[in-house]
C-alpha atoms as a PDB file:
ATOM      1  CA  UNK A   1     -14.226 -65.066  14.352  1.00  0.00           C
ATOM      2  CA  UNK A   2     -17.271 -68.178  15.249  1.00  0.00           C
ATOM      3  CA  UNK A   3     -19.269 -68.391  12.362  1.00  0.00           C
ATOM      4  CA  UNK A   4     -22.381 -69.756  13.317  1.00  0.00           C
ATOM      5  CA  UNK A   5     -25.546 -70.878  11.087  1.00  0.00           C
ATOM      6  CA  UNK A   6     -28.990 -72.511  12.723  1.00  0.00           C
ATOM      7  CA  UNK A   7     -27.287 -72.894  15.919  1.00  0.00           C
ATOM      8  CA  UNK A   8     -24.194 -75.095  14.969  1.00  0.00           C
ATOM      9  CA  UNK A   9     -20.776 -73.318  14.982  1.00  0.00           C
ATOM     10  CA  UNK A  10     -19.132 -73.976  11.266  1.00  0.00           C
ATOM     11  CA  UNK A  11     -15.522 -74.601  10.500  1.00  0.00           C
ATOM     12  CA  UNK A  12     -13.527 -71.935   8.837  1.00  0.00           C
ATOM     13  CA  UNK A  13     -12.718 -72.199   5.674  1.00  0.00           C
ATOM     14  CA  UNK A  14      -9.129 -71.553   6.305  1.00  0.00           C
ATOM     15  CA  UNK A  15      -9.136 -74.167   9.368  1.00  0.00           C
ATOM     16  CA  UNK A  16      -9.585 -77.114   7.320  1.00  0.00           C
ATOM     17  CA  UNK A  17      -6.611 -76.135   4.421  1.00  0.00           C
ATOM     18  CA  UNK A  18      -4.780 -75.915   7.595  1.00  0.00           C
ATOM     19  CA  UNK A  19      -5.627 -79.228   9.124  1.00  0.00           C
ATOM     20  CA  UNK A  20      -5.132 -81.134   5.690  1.00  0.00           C
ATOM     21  CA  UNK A  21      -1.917 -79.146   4.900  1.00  0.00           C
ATOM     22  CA  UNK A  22       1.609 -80.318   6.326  1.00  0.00           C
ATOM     23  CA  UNK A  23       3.428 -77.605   7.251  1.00  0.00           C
ATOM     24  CA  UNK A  24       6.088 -78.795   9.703  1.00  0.00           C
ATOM     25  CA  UNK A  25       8.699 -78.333   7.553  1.00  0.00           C
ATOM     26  CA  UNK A  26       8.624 -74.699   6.788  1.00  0.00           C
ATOM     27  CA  UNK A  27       7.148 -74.061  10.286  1.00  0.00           C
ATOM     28  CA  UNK A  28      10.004 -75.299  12.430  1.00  0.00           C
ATOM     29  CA  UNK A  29      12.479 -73.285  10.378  1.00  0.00           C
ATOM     30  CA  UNK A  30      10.332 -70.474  10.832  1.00  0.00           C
ATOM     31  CA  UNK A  31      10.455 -70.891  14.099  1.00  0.00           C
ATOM     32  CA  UNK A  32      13.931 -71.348  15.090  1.00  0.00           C
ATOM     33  CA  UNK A  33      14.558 -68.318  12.836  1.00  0.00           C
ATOM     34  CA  UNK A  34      12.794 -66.281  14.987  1.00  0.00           C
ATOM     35  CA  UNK A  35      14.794 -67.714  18.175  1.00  0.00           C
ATOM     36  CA  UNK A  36      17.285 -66.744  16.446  1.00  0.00           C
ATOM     37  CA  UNK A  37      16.330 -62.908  15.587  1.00  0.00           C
ATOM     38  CA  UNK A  38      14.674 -62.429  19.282  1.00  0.00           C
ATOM     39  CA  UNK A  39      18.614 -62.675  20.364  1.00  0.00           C
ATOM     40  CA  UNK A  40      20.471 -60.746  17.795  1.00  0.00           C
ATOM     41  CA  UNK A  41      18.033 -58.138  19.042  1.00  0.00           C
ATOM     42  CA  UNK A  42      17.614 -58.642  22.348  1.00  0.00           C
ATOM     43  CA  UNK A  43      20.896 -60.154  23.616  1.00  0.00           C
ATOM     44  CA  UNK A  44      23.991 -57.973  24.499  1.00  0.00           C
ATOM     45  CA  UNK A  45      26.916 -58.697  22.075  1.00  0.00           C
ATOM     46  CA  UNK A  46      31.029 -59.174  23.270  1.00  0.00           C
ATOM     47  CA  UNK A  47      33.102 -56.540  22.368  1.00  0.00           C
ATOM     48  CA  UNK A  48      35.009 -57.761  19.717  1.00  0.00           C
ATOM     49  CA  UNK A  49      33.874 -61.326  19.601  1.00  0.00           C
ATOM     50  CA  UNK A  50      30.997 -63.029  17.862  1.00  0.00           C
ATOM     51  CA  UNK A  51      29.439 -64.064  20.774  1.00  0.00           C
ATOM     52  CA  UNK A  52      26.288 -63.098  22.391  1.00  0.00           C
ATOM     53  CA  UNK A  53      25.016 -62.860  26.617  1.00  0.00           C
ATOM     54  CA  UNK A  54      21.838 -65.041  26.909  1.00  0.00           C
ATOM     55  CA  UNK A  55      20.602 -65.460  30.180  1.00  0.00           C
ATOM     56  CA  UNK A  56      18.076 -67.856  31.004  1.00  0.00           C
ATOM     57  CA  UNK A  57      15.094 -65.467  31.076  1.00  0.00           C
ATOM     58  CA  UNK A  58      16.535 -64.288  27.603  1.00  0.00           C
ATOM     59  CA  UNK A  59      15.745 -67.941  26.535  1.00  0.00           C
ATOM     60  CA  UNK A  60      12.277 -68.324  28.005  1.00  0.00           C
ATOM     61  CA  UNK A  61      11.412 -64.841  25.668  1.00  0.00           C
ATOM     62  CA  UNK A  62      13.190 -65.857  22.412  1.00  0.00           C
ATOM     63  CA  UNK A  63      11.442 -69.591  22.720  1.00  0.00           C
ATOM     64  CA  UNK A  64       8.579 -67.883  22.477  1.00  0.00           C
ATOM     65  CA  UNK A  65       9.052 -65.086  20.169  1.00  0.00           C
ATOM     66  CA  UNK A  66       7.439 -67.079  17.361  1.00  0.00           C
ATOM     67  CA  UNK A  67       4.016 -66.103  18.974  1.00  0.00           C
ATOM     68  CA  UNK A  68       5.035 -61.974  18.993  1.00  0.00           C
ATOM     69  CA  UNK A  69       5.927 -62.258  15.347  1.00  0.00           C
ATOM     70  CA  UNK A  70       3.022 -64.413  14.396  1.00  0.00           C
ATOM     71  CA  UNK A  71       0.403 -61.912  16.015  1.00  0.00           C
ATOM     72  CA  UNK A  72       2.341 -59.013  14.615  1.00  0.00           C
ATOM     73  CA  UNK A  73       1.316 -60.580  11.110  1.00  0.00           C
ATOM     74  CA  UNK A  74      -2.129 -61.046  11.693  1.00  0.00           C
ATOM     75  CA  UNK A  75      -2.340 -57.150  13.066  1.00  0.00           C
ATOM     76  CA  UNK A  76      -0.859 -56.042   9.679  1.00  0.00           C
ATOM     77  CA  UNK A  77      -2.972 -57.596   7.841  1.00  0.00           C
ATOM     78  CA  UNK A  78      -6.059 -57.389   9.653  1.00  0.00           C
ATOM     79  CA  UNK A  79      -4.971 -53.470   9.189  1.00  0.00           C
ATOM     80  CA  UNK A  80      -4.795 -53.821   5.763  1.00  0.00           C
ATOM     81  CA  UNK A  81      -7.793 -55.489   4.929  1.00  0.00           C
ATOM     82  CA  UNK A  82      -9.475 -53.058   6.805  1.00  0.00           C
ATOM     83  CA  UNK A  83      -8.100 -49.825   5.046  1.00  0.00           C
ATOM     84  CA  UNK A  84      -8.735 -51.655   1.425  1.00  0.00           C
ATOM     85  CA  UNK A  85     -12.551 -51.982   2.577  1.00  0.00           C
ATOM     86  CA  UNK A  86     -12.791 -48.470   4.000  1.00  0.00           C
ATOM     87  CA  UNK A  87     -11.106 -47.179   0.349  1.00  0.00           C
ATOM     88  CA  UNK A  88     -13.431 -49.273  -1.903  1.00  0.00           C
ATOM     89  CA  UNK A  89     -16.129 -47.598   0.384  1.00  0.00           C
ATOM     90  CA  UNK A  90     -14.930 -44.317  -0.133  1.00  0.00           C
ATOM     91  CA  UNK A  91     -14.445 -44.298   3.644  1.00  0.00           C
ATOM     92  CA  UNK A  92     -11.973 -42.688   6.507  1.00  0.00           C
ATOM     93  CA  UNK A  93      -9.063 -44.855   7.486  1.00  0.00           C
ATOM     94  CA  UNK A  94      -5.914 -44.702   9.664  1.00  0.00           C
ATOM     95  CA  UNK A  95      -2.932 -47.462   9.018  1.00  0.00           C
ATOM     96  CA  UNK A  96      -1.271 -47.601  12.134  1.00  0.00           C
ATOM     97  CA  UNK A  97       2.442 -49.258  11.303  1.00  0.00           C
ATOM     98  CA  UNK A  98       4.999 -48.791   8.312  1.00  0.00           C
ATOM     99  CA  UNK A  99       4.374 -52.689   7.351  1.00  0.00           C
ATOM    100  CA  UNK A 100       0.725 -52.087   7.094  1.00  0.00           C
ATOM    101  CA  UNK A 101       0.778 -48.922   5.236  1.00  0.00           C
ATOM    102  CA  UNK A 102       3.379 -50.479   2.585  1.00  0.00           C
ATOM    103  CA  UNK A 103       0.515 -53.220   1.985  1.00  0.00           C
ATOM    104  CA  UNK A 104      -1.725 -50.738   1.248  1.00  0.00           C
ATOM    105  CA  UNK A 105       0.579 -48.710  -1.215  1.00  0.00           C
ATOM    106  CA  UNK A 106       1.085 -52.227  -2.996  1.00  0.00           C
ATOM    107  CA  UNK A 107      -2.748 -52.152  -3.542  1.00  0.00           C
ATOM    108  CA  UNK A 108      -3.193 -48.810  -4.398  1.00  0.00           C
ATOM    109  CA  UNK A 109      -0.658 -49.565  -6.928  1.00  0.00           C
ATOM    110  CA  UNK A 110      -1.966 -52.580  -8.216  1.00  0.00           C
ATOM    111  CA  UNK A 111      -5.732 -51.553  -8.595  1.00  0.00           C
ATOM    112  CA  UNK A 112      -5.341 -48.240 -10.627  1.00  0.00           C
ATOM    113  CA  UNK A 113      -5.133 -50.260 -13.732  1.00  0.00           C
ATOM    114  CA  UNK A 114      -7.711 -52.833 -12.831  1.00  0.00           C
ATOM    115  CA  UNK A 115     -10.909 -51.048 -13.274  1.00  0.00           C
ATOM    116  CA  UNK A 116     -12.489 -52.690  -9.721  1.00  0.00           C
ATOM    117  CA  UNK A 117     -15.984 -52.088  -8.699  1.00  0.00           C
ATOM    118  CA  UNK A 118     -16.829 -54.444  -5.816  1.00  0.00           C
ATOM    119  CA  UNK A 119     -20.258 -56.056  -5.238  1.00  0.00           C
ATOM    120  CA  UNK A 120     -19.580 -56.881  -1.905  1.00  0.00           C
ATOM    121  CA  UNK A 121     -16.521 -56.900   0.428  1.00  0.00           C
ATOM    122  CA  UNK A 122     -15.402 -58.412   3.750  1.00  0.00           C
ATOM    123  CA  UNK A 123     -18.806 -61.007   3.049  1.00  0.00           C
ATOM    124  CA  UNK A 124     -19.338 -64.413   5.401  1.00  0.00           C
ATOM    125  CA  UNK A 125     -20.002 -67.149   2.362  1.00  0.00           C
ATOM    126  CA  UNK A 126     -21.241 -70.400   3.612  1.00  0.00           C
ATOM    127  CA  UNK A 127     -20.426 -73.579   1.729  1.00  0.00           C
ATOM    128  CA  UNK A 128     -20.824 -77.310   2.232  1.00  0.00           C
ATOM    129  CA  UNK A 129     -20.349 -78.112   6.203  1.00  0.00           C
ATOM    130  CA  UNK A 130     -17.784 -74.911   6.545  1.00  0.00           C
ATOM    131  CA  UNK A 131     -17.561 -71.085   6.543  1.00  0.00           C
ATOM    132  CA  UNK A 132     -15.351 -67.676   5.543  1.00  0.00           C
ATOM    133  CA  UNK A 133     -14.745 -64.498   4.437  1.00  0.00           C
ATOM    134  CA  UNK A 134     -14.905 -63.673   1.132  1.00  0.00           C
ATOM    135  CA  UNK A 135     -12.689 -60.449   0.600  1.00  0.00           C
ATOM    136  CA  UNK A 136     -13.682 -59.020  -2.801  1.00  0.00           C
ATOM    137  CA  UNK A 137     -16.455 -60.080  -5.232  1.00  0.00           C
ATOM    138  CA  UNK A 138     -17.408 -57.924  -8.078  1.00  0.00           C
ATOM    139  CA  UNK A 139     -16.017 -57.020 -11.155  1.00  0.00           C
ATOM    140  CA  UNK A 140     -12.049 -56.845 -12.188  1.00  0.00           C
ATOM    141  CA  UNK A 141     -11.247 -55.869 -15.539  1.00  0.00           C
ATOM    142  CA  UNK A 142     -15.311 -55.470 -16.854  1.00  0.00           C
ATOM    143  CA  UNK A 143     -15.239 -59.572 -15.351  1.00  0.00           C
ATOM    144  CA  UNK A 144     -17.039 -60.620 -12.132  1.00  0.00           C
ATOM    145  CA  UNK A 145     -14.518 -62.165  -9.878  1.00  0.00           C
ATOM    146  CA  UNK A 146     -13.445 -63.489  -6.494  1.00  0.00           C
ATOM    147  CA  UNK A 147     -10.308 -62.078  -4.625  1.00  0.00           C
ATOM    148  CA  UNK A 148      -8.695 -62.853  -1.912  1.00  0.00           C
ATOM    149  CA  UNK A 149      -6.121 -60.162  -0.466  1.00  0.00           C
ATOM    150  CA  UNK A 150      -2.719 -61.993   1.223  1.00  0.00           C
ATOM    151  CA  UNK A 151      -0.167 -59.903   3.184  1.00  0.00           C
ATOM    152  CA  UNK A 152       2.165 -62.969   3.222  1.00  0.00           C
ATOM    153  CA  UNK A 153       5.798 -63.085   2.457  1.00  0.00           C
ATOM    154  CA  UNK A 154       5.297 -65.730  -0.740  1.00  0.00           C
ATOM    155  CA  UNK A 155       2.163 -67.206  -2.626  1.00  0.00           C
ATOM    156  CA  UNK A 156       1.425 -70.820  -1.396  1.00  0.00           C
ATOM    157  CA  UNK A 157      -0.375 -72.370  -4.240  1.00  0.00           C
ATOM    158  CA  UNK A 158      -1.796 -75.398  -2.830  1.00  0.00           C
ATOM    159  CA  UNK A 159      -3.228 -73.408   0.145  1.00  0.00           C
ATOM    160  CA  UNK A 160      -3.662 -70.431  -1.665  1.00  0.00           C
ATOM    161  CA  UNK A 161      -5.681 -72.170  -4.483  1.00  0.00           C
ATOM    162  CA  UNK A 162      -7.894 -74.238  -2.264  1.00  0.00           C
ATOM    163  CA  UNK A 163      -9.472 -71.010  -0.319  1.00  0.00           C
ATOM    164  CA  UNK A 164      -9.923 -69.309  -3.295  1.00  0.00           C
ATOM    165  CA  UNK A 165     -11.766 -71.639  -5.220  1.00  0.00           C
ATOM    166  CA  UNK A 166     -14.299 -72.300  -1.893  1.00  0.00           C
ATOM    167  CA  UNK A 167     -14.967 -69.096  -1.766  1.00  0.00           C
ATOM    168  CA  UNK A 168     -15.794 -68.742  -5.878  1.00  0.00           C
ATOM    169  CA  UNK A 169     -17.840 -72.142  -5.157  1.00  0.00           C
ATOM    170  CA  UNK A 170     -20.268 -69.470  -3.384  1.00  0.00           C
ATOM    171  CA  UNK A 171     -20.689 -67.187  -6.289  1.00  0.00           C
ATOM    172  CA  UNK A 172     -21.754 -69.346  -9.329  1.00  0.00           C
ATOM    173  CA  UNK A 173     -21.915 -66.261 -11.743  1.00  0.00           C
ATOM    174  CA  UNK A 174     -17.986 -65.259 -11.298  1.00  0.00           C
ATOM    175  CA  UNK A 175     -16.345 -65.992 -13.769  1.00  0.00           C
ATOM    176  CA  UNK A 176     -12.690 -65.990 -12.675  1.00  0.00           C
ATOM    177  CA  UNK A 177     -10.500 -65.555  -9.494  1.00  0.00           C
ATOM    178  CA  UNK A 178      -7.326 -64.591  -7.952  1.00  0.00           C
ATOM    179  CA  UNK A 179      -5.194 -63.930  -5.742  1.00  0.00           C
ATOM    180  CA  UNK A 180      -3.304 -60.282  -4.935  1.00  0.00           C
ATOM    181  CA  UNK A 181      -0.096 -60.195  -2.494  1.00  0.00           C
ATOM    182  CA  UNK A 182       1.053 -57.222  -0.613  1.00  0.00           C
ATOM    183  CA  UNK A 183       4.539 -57.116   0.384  1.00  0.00           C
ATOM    184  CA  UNK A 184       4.344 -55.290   3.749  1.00  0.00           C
ATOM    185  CA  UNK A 185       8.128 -55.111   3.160  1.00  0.00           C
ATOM    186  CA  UNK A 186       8.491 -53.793  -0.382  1.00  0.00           C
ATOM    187  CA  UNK A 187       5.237 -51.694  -0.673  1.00  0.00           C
ATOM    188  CA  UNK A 188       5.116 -54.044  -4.196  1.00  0.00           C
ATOM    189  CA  UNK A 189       2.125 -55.998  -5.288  1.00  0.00           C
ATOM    190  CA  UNK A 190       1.923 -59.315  -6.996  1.00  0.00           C
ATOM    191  CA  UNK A 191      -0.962 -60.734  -8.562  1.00  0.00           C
ATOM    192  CA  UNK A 192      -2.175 -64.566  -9.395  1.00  0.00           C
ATOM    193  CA  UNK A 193      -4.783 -65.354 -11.831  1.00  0.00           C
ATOM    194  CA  UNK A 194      -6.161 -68.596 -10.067  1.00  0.00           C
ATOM    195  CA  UNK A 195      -8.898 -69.149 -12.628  1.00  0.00           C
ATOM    196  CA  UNK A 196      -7.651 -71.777 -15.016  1.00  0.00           C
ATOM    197  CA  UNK A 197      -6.932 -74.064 -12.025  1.00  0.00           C
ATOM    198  CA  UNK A 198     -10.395 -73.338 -10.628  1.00  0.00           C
ATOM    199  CA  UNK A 199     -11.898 -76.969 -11.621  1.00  0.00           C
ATOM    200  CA  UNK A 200      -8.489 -79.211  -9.528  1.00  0.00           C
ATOM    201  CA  UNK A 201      -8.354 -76.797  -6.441  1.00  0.00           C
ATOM    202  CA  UNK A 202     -12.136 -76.995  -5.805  1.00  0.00           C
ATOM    203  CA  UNK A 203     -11.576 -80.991  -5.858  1.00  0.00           C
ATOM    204  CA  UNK A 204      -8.955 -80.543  -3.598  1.00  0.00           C
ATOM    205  CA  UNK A 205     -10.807 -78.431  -1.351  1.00  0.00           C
ATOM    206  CA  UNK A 206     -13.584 -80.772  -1.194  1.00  0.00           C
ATOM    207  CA  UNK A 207     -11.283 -83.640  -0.469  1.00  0.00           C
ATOM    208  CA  UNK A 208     -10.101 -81.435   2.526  1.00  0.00           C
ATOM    209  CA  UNK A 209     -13.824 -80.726   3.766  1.00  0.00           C
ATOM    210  CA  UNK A 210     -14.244 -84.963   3.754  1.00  0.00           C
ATOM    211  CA  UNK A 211     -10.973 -85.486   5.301  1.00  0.00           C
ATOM    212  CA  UNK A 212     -11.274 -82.805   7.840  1.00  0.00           C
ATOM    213  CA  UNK A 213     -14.445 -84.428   9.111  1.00  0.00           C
ATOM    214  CA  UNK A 214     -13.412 -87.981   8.989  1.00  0.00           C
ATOM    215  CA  UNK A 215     -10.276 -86.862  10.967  1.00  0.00           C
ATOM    216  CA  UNK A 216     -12.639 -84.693  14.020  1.00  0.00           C
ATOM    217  CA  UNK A 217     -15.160 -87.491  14.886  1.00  0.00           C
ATOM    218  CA  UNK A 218     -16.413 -85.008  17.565  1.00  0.00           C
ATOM    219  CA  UNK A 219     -17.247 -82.086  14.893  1.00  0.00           C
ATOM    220  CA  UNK A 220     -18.958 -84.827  12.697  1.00  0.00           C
ATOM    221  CA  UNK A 221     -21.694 -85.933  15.202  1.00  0.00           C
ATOM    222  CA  UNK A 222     -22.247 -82.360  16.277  1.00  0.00           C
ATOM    223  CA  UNK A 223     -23.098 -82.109  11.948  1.00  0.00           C
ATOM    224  CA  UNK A 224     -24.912 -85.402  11.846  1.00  0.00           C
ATOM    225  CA  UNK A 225     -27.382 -85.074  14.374  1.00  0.00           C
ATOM    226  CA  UNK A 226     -28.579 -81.906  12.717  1.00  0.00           C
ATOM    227  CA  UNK A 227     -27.357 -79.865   9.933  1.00  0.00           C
ATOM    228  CA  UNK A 228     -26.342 -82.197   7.755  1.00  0.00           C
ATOM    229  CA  UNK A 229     -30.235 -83.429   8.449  1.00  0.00           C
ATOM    230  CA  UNK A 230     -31.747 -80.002   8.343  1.00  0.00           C
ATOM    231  CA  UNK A 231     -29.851 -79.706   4.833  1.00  0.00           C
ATOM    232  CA  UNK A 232     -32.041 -82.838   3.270  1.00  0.00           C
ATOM    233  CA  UNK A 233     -35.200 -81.538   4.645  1.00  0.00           C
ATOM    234  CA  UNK A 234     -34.372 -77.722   3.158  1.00  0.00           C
ATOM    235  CA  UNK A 235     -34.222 -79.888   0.020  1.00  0.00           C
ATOM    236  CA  UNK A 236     -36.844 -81.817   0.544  1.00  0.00           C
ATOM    237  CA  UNK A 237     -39.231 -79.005   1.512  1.00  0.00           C
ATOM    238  CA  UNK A 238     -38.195 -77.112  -1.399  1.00  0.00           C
ATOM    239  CA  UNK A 239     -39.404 -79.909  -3.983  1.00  0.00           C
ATOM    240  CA  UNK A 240     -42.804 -80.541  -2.298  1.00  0.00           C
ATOM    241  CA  UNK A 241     -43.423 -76.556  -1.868  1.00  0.00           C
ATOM    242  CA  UNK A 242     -43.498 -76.622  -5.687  1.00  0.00           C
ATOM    243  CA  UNK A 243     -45.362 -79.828  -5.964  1.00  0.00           C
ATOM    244  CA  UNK A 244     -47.675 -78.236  -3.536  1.00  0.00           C
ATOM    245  CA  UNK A 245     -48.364 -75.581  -5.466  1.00  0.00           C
ATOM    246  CA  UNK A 246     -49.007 -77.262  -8.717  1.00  0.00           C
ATOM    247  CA  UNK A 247     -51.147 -79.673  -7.249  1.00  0.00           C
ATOM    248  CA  UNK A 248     -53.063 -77.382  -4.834  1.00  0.00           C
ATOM    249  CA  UNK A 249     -54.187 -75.340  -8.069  1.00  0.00           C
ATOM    250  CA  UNK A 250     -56.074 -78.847  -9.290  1.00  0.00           C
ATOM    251  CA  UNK A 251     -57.687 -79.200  -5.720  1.00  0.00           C
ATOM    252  CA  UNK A 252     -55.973 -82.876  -5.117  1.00  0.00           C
ATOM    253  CA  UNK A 253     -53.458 -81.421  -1.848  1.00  0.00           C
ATOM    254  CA  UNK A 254     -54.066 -79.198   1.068  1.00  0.00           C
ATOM    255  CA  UNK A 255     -52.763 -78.832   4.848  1.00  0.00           C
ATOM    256  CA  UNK A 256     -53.876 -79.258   7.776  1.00  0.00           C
ATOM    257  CA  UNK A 257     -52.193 -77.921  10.844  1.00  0.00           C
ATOM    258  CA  UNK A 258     -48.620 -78.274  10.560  1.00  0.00           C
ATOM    259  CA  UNK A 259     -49.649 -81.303   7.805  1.00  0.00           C
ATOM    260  CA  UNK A 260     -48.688 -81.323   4.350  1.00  0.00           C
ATOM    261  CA  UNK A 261     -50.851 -83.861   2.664  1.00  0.00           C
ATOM    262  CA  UNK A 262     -49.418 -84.985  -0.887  1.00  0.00           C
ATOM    263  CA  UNK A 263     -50.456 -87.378  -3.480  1.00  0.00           C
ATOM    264  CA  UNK A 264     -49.734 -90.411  -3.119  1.00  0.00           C
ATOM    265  CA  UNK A 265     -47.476 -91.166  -6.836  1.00  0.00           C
ATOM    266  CA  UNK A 266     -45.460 -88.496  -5.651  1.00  0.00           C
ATOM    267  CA  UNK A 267     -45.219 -89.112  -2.024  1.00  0.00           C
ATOM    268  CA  UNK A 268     -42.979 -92.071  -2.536  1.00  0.00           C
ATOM    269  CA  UNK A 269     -40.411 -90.058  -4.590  1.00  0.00           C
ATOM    270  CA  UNK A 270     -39.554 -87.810  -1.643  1.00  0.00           C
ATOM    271  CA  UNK A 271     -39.827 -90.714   1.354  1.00  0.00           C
ATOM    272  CA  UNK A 272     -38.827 -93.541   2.380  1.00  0.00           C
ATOM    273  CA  UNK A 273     -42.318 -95.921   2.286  1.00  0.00           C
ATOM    274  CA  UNK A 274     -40.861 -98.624   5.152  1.00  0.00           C
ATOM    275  CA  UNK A 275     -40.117 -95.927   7.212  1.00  0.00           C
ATOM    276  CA  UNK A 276     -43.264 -94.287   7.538  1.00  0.00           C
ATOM    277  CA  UNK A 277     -45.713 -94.935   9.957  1.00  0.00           C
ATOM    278  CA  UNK A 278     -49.171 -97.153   8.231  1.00  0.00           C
ATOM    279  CA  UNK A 279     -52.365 -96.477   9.529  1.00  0.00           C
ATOM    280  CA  UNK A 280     -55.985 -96.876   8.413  1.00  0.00           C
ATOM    281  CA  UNK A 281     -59.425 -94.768   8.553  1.00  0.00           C
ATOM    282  CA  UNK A 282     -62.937 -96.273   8.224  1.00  0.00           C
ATOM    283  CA  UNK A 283     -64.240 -93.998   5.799  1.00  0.00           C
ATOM    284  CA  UNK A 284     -68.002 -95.508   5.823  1.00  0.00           C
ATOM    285  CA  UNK A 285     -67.884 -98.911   3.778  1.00  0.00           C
ATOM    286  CA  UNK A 286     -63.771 -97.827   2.880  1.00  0.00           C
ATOM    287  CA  UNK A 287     -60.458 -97.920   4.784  1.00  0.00           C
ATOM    288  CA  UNK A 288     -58.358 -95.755   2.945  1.00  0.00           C
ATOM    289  CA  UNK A 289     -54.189 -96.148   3.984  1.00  0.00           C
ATOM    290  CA  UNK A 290     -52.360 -93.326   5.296  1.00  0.00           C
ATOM    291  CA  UNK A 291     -49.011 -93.021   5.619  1.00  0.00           C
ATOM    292  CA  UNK A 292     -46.936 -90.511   7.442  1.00  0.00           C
ATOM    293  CA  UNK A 293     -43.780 -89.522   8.441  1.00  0.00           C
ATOM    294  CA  UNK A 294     -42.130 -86.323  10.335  1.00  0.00           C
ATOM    295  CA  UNK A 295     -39.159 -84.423   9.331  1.00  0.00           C
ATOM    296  CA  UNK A 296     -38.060 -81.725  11.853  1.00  0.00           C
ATOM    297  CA  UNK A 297     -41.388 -80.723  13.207  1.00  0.00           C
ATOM    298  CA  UNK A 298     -43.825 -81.201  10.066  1.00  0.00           C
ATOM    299  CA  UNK A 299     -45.656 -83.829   9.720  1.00  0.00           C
ATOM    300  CA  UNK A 300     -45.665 -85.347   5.798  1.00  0.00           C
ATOM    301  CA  UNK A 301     -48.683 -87.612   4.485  1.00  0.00           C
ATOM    302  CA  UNK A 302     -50.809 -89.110   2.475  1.00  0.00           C
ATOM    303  CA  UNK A 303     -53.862 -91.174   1.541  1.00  0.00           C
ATOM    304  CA  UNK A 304     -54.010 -94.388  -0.675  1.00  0.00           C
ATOM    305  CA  UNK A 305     -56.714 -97.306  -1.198  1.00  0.00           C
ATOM    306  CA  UNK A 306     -54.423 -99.689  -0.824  1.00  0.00           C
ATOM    307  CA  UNK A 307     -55.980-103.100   0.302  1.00  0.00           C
ATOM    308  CA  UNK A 308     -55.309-104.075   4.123  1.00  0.00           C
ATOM    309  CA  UNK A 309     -55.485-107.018   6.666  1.00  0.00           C
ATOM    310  CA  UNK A 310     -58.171-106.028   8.956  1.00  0.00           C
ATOM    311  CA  UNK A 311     -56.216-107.879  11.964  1.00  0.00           C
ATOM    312  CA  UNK A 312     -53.043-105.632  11.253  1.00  0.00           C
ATOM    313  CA  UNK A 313     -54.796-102.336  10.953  1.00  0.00           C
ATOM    314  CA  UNK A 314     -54.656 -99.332  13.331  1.00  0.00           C
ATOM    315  CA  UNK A 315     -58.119 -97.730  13.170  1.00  0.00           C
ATOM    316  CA  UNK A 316     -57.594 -93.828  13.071  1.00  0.00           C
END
């Protein structure tokens, strides 16, 4: 799934854990294990011997079996998520495999003591330069919380604790938030109050988002030559649309076309005053100063009486 904001395609979430997380090790075991299973049951055994017929085409499949059992993963869960968001709904829903619907006893077993009542589920959450999918917010236990749903065969806490806290970083009045495992195996659940660790994972997370970007030059300019810009003038915007207001009730500010004229004290606080363009206005027997500047289509100025060298001046 692209998530996309203002025209720029955002990073998941998940992505950048990924790409800051080494996980050779444990991947090329996984790996060869599943080499390893493709044959056992693929391959035809000798009678009597511990000994197996590979031929070479048996080889090309189990080299790539990996991929089968990877996607086989992401189905069950994708399954499961689904059916726990059609239940919290009160909604219709078919499970479709024996792994998927033992993930979804696990959570059936896990919430009938946990009092949940869900403010929102399945919900895109946008955070600094990156993007997810926030599975569960709303309350747990009479609490408001964040929750993340994993069909995984362990907890990962480094990962794990990372993509939880981003996603609470988008809900400022939770309060807590966890993690609940489904063992597509057992039908079990297993549950992981990541709430006391909230403050470190968040700083780890935000280490990733810095490192991710330094790493993808390519993914940084496409951010620099707008977002990241469009961010700063959101914020900037926001400030003077309050000053504007204040200062429109005393009759000192107004706009003109797509113009937003401010005073000049306050002016300076927002911009830059050597990067702003000078010019002057003969105002009868004064030449008031104005100074301008544009930030992503509006034009920002104001008027002083600042004194001026007639030779340098731009008569507007």
């Amino acid at each position: 799934m692209a998530y996309i904001r203002n025209g720029i395609t955002l990073p998941r979430c998940t992505d950048i854990i990924s790409d800051s997380t080494n996980k050779s090790g444990g991947l090329v075991q996984w790996s060869a294990n599943c080499v390893v299973e493709w044959i056992r049951n693929n391959s035809f055994i000798v009678l009597n011997q511990e000994k197996f017929v590979v031929s070479e085409d048996d080889l090309n499949k189990a080299r790539f079996a990996y991929k089968t059992v990877s996607q086989t993963a992401l189905d069950v869960g994708s399954e499961v998520h689904h059916a726990i968001e059609m239940h919290l709904q009160h909604k219709d829903y078919t499970l479709t495999s024996k792994q998927a619907e033992n993930g979804f006893q696990a959570f059936l077993e896990w919430a009938k003591d946990v009092e949940l009542k869900p403010i929102s589920l399945e919900q895109t959450v946008f955070g600094d330069r990156w993007a997810g999918t926030c599975d569960f917010y709303g309350y747990y236990k009479g609490e408001l919380y964040v929750i993340d749903w994993k069909t995984s065969k362990a907890f990962y806490l480094e990962t794990m604790g990372a993509q939880i806290a981003a996603y609470r970083s988008c809900f400022p009045e939770a309060v807590g938030c966890g993690v609940l495992r489904l063992d597509k195996e057992t039908g079990l659940p297993e549950w992981k109050d990541f709430s006391k660790r909230y403050e470190s994972d968040l700083a780890v997370f935000n280490g990733m988002v810095s490192l991710y970007y330094l790493r993808h030059k390519q993914i940084r300019k496409r951010f620099e030559g707008g977002f990241m810009n469009l961010y700063e003038f959101i914020r900037k915007a926001g400030e003077l649309q309050k000053l504007y207001a204040e200062m429109h009730k005393e009759g000192i500010l107004g706009i003109t076309g797509s113009s937003l004229h401010v005073d000049s004290d306050k002016f300076f606080k927002f911009f830059d005053k050597s990067k702003c363009k000078k010019t002057y206005r003969n105002n009868e027997d004064t030449y008031p100063t104005k100074y301008s500047i544009q930030e992503n289509g509006m034009e920002f100025l104001c008027i002083t009486e600042e004194p001026w060298e007639k030779q340098d001046a731009t008569t507007g």
